[in-house]
PDB file of N, CA and C in Angstrom:
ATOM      1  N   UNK A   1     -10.061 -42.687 -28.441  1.00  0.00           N
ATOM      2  CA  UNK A   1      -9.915 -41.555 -29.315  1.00  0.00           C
ATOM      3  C   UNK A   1      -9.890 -40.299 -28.463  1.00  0.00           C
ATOM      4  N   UNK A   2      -9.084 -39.361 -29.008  1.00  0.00           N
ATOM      5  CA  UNK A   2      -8.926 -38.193 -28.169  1.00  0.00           C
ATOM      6  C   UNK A   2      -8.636 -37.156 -29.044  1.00  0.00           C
ATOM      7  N   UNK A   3      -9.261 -35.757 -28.608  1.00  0.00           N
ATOM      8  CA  UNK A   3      -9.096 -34.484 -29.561  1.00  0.00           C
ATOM      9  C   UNK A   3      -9.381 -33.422 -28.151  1.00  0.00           C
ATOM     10  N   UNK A   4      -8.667 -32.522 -29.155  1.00  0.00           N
ATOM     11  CA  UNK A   4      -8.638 -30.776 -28.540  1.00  0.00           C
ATOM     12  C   UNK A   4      -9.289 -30.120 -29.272  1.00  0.00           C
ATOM     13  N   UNK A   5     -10.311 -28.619 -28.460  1.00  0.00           N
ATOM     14  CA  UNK A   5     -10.516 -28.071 -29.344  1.00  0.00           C
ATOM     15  C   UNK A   5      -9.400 -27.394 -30.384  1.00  0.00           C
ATOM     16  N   UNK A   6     -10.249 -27.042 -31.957  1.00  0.00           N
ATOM     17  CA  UNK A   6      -9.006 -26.554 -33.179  1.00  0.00           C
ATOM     18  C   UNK A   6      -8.799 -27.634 -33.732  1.00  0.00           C
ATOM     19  N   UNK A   7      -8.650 -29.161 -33.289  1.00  0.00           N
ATOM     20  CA  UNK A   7      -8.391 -30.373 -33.742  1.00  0.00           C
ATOM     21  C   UNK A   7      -9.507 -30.450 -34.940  1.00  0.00           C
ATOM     22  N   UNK A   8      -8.889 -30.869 -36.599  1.00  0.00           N
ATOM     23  CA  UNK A   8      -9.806 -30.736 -37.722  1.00  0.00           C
ATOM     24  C   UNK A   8      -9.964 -32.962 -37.659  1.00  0.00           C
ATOM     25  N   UNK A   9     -11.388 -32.658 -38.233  1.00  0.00           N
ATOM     26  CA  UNK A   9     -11.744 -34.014 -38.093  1.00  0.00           C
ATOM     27  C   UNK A   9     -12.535 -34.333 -39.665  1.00  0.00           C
ATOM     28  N   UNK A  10     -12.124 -35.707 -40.209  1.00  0.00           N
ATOM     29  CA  UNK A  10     -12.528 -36.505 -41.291  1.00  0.00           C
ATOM     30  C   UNK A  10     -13.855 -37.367 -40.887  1.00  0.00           C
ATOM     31  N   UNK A  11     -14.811 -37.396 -41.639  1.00  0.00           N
ATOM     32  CA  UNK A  11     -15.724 -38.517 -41.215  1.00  0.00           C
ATOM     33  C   UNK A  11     -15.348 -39.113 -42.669  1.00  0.00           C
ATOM     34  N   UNK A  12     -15.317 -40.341 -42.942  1.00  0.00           N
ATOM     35  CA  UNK A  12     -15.127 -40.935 -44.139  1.00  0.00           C
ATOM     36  C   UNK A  12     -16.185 -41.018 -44.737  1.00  0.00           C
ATOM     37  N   UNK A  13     -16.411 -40.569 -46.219  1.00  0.00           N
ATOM     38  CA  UNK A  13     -17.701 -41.349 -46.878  1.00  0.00           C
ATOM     39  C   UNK A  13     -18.020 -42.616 -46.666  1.00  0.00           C
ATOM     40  N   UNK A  14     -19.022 -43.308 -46.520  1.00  0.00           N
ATOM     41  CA  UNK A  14     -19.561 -45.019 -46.552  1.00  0.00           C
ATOM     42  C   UNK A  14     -19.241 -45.541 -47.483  1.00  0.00           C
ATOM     43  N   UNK A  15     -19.624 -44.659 -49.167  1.00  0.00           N
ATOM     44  CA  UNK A  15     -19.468 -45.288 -50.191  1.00  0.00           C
ATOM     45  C   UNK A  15     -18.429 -44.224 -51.014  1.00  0.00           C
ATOM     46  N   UNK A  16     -18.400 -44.955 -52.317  1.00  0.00           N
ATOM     47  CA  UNK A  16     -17.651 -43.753 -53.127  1.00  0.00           C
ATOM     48  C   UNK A  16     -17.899 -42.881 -53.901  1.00  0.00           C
ATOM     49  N   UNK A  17     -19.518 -42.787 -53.715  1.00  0.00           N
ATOM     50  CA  UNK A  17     -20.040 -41.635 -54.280  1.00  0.00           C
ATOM     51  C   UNK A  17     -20.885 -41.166 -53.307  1.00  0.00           C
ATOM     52  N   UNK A  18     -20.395 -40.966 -52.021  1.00  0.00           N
ATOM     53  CA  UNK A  18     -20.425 -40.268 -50.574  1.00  0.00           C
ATOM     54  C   UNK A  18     -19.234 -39.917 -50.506  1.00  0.00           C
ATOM     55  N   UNK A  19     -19.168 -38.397 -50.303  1.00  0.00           N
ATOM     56  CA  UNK A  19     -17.809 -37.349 -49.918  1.00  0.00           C
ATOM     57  C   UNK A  19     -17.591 -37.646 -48.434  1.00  0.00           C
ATOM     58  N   UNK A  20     -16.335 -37.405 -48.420  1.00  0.00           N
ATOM     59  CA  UNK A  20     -16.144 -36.951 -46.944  1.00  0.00           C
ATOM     60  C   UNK A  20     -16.488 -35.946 -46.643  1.00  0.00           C
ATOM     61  N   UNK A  21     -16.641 -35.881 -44.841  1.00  0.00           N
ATOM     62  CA  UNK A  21     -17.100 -34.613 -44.376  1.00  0.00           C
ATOM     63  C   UNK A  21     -15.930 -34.091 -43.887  1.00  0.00           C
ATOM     64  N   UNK A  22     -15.785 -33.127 -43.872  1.00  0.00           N
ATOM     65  CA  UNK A  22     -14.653 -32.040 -42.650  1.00  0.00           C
ATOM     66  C   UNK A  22     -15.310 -30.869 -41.970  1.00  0.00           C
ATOM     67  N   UNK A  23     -14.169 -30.902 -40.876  1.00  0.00           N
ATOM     68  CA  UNK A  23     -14.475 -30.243 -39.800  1.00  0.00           C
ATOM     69  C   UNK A  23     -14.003 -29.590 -38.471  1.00  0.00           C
ATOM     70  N   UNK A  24     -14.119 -28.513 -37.661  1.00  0.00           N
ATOM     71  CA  UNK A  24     -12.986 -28.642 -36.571  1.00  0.00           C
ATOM     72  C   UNK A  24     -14.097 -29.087 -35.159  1.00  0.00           C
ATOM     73  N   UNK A  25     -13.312 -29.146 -34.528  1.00  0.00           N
ATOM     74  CA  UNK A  25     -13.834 -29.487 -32.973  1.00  0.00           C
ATOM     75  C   UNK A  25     -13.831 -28.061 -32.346  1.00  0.00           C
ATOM     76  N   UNK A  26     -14.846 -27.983 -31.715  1.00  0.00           N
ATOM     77  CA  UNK A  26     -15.114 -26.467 -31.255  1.00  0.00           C
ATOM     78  C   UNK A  26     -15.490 -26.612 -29.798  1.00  0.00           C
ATOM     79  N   UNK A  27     -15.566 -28.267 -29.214  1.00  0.00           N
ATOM     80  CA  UNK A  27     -15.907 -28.144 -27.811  1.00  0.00           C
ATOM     81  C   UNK A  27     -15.701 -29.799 -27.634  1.00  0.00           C
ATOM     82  N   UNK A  28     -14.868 -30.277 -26.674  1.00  0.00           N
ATOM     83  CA  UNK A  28     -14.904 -31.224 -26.496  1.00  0.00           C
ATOM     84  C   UNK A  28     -15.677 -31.366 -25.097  1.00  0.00           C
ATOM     85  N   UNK A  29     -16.527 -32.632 -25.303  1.00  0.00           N
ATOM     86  CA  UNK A  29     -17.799 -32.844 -24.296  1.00  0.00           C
ATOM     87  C   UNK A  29     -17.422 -33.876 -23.346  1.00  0.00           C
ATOM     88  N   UNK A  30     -16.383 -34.523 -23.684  1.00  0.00           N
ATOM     89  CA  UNK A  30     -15.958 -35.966 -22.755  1.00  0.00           C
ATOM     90  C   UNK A  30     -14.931 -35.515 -21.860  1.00  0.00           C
ATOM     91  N   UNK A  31     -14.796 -36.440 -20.977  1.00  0.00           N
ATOM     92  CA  UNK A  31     -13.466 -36.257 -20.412  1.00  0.00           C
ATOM     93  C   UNK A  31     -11.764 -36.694 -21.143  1.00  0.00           C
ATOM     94  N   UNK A  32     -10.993 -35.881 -20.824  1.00  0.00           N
ATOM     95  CA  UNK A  32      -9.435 -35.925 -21.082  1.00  0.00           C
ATOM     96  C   UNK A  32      -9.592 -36.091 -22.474  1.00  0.00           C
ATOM     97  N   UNK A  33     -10.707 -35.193 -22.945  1.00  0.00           N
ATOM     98  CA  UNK A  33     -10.382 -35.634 -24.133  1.00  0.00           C
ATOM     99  C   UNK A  33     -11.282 -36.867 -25.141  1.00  0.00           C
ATOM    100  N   UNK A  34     -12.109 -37.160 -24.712  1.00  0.00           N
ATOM    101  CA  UNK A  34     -12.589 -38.167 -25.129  1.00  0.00           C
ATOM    102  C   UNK A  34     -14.053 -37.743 -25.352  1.00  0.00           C
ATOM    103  N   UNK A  35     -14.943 -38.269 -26.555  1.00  0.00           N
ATOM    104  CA  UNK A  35     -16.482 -37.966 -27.742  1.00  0.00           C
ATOM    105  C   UNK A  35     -16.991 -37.754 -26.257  1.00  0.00           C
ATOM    106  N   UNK A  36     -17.963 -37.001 -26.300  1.00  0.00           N
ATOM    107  CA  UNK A  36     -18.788 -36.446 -28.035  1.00  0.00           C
ATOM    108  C   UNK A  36     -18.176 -35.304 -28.196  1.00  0.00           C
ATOM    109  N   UNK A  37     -17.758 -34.601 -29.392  1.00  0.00           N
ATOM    110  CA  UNK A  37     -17.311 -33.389 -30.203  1.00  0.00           C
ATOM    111  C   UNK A  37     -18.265 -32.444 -30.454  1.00  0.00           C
ATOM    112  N   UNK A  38     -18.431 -31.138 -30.054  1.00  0.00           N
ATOM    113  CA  UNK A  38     -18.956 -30.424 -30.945  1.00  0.00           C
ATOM    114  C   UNK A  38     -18.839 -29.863 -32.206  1.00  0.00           C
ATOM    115  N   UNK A  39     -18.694 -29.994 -33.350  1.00  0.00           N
ATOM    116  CA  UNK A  39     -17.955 -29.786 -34.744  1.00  0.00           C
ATOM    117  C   UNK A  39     -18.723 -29.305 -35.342  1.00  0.00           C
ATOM    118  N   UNK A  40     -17.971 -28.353 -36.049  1.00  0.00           N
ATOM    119  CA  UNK A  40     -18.153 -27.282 -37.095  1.00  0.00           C
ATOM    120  C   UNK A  40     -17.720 -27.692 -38.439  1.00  0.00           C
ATOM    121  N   UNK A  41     -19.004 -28.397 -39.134  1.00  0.00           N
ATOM    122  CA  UNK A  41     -18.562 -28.819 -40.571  1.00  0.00           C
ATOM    123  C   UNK A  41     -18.069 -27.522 -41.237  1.00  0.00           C
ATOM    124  N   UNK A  42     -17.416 -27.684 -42.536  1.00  0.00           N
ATOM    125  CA  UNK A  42     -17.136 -27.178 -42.885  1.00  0.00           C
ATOM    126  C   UNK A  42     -18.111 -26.164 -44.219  1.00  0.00           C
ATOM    127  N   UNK A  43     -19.756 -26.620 -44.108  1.00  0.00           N
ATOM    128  CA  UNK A  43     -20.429 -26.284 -44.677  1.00  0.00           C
ATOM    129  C   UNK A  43     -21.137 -25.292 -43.789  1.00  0.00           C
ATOM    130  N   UNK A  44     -20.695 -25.460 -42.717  1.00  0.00           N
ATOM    131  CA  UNK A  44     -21.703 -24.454 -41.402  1.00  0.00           C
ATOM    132  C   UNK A  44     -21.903 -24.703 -40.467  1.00  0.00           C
ATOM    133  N   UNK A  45     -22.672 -26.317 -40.779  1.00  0.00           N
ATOM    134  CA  UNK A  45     -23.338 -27.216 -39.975  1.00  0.00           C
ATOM    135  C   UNK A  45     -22.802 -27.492 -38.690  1.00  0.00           C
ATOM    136  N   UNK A  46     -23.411 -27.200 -37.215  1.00  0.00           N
ATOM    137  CA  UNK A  46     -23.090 -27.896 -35.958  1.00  0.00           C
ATOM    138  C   UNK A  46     -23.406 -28.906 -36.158  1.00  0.00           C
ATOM    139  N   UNK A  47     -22.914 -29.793 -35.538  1.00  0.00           N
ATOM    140  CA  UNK A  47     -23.487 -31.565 -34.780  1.00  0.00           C
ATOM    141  C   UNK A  47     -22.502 -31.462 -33.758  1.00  0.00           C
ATOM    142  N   UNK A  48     -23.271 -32.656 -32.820  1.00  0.00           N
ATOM    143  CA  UNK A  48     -22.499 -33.250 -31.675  1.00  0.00           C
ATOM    144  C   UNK A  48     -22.545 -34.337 -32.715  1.00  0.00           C
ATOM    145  N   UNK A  49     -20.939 -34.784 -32.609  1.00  0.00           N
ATOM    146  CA  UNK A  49     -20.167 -36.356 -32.831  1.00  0.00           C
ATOM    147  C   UNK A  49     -19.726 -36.948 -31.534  1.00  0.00           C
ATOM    148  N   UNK A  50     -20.061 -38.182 -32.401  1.00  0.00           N
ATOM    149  CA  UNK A  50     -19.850 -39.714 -31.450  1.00  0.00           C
ATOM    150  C   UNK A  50     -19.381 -40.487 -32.031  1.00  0.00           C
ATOM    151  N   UNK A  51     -17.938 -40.317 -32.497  1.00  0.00           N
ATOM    152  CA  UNK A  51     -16.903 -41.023 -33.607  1.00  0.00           C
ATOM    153  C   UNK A  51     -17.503 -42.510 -33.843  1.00  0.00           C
ATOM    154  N   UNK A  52     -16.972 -42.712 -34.786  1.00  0.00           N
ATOM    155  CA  UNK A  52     -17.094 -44.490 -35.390  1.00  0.00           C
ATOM    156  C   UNK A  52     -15.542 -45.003 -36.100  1.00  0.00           C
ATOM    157  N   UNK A  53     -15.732 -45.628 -36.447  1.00  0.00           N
ATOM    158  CA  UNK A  53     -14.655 -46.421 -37.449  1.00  0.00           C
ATOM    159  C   UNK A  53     -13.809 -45.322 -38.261  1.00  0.00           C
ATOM    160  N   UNK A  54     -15.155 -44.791 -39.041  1.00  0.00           N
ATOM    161  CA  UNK A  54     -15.085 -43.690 -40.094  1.00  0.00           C
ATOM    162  C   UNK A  54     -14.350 -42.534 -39.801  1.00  0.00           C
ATOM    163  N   UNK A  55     -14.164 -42.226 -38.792  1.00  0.00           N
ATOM    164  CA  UNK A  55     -13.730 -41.002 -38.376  1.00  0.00           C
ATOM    165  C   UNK A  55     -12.059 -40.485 -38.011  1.00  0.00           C
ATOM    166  N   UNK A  56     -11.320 -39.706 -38.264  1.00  0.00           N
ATOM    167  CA  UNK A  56     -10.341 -39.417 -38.224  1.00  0.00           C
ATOM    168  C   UNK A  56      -9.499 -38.148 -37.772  1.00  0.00           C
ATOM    169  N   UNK A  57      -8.986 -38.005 -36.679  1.00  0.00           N
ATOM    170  CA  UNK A  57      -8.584 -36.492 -36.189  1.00  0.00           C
ATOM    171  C   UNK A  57      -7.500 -36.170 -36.793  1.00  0.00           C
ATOM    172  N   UNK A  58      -7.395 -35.034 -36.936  1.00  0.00           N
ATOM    173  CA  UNK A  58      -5.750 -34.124 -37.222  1.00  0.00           C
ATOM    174  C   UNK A  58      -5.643 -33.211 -36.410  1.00  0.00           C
ATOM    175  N   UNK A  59      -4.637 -33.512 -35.365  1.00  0.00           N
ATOM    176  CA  UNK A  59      -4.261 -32.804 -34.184  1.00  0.00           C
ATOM    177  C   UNK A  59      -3.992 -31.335 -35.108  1.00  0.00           C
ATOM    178  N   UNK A  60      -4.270 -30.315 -34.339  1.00  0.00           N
ATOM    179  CA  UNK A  60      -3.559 -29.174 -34.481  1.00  0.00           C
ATOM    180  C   UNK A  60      -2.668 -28.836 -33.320  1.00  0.00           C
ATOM    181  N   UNK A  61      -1.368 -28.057 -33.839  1.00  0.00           N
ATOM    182  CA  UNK A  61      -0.226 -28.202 -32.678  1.00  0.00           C
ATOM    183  C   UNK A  61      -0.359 -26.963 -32.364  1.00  0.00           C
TER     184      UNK A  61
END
């Protein structure tokens, strides 16, 4: 998996009455590109991410 910062990211809900989260990448921590993310939910919230299954990027060009 690979992202840039600006790149907006999906975490999938588990269930279906769990929302998805969104978010952009504001610092990528790996090399060429590669987790952990610093992301800026879209509620405020920082976290460092460490993608899973669940997770989904949308490049920004």
């Amino acid at each position: 998996m690979h992202a840039t910062e600006n790149d907006r990211i999906i975490i999938r809900g588990k269930t279906d009455s769990t929302p998805d989260r969104h978010g952009t990448v504001r610092e990528v921590r790996g090399q060429d590109g590669e987790p952990p993310y610093l992301v800026t939910f879209d509620d405020g919230h920082d976290s460092l991410v460490f993608p899973g299954t669940d997770f989904v990027i949308e490049h920004s060009h």
